[in-house]
Protein backbone atom coordinates (compact mmCIF):
# COMPACT_ATOMS: atom_id res chain seq x y z
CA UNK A 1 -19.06 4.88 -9.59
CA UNK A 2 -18.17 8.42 -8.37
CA UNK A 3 -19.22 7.26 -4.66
CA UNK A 4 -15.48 4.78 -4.53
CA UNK A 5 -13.19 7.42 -6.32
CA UNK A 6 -11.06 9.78 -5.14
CA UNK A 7 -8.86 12.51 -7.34
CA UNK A 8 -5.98 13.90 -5.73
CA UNK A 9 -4.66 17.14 -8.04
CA UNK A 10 -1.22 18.11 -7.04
CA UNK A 11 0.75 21.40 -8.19
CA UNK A 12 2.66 21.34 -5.29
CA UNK A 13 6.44 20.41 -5.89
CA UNK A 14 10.00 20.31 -4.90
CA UNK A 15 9.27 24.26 -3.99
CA UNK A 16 6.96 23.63 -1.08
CA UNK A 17 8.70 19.97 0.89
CA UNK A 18 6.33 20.54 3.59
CA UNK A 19 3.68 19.91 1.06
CA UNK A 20 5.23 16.99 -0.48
CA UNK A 21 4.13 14.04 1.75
CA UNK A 22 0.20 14.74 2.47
CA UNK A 23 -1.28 14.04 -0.39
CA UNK A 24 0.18 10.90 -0.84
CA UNK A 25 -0.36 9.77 2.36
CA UNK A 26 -4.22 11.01 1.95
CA UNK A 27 -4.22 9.00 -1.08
CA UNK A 28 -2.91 5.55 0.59
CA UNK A 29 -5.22 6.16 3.16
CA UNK A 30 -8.05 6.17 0.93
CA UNK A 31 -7.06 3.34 -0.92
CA UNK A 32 -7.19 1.14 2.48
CA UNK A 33 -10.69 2.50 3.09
CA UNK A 34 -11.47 0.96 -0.34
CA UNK A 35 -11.71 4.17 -2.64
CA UNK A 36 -10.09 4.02 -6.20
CA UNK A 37 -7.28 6.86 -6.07
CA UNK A 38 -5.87 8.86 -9.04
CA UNK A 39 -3.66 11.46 -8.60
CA UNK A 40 -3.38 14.40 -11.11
CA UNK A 41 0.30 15.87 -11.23
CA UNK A 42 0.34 19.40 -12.56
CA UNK A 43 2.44 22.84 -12.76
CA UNK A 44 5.80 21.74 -9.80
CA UNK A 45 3.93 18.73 -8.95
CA UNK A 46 4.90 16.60 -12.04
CA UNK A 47 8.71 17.11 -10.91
CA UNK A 48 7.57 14.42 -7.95
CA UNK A 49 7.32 12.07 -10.76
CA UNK A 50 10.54 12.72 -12.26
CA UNK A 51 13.51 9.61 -11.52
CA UNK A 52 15.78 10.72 -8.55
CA UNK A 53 14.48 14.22 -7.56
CA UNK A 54 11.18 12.70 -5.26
CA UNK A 55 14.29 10.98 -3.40
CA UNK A 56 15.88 14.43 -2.62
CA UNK A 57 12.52 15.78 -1.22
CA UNK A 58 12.12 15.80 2.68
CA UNK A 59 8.91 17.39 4.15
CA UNK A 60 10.30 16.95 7.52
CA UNK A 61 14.03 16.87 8.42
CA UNK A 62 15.07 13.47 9.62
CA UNK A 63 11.33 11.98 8.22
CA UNK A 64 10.94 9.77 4.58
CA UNK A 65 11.49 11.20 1.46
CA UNK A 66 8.96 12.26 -0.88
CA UNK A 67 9.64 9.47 -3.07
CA UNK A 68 8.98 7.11 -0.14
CA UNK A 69 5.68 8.30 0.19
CA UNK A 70 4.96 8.16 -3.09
CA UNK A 71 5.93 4.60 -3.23
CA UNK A 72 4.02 3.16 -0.42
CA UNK A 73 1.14 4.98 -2.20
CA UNK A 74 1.61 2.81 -5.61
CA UNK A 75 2.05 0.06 -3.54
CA UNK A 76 -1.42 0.57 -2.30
CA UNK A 77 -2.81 1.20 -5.81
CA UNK A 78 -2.86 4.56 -6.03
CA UNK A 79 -3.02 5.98 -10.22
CA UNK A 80 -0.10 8.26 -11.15
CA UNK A 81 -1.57 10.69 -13.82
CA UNK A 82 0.89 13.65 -15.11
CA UNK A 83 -0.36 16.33 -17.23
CA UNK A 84 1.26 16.87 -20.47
CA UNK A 85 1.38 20.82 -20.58
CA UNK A 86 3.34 20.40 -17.30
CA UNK A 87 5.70 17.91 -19.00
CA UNK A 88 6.41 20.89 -21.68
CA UNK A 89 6.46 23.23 -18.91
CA UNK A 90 9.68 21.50 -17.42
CA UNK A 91 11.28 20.17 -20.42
CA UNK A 92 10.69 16.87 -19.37
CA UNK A 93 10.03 13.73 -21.34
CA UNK A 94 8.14 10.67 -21.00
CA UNK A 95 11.06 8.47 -20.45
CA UNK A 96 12.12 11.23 -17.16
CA UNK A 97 9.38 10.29 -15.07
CA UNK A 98 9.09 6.63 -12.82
CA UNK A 99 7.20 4.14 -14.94
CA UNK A 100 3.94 3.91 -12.63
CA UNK A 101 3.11 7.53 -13.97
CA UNK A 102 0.72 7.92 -17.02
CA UNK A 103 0.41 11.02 -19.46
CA UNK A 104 -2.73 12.46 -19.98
CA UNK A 105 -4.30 15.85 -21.41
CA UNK A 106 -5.05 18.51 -19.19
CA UNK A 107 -8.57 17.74 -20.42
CA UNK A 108 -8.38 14.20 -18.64
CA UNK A 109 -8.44 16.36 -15.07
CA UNK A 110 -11.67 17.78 -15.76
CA UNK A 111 -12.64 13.76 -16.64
CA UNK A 112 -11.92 12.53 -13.66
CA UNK A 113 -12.66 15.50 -11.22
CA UNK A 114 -15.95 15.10 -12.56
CA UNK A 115 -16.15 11.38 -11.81
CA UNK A 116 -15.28 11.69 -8.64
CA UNK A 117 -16.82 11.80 -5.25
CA UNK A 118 -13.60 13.76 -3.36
CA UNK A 119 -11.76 16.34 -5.22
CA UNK A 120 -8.54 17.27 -2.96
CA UNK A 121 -5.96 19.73 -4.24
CA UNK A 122 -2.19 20.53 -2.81
């Protein structure tokens, strides 16, 4: 039901730190008021995904990683969606990215944006 979900489309990457922790807070957030999360990684945002470079991320100097905000946001159930022109786009392959993300078509976005009550883009 589109009231209970929540799509979170992030281009924002390793570029823009300051950028970096938001959304996934945002998205834990939601999950603890009970909406179903997904987040859509696109363009620099997909690089979050990739092993060992979230961990080298720091929005705030001092403050967690990217890559610990990302995890306390699979921990509370948030989806991990990458988009597999942005994949191409940085020479990355499936195997690069942490497990919890899934691949999907750029067509998926439009998919779940559309299902969705809250569209939120970084």
């Amino acid at each position: 039901m589109a009231e209970d979900k929540v799509l979170i489309i992030m281009t924002s990457g390793p570029d823009t730190p300051r950028r970096c922790a938001t959304p996934f807070f945002f998205a834990t957030l939601a999950t603890a008021m009970d909406y179903e999360v997904t987040m859509f990684f696109t363009i620099d945002g997909t690089l979050l995904l990739k092993k060992g470079l979230a961990e080298t991320v720091y929005p705030k100097a001092g403050g967690k990683s990217a890559a610990e905000f990302r995890q306390e946001a699979i921990e509370a159930g948030v989806k991990m969606t990458a988009c597999s022109a942005s994949l191409e786009l940085h020479d990355l392959k499936p195997e690069d990215l942490i497990p919890e993300a899934k691949i999907v078509g750029g067509a998926s976005m439009w998919q779940m944006a559309e299902d969705s009550k809250t569209v939120l883009t970084f």
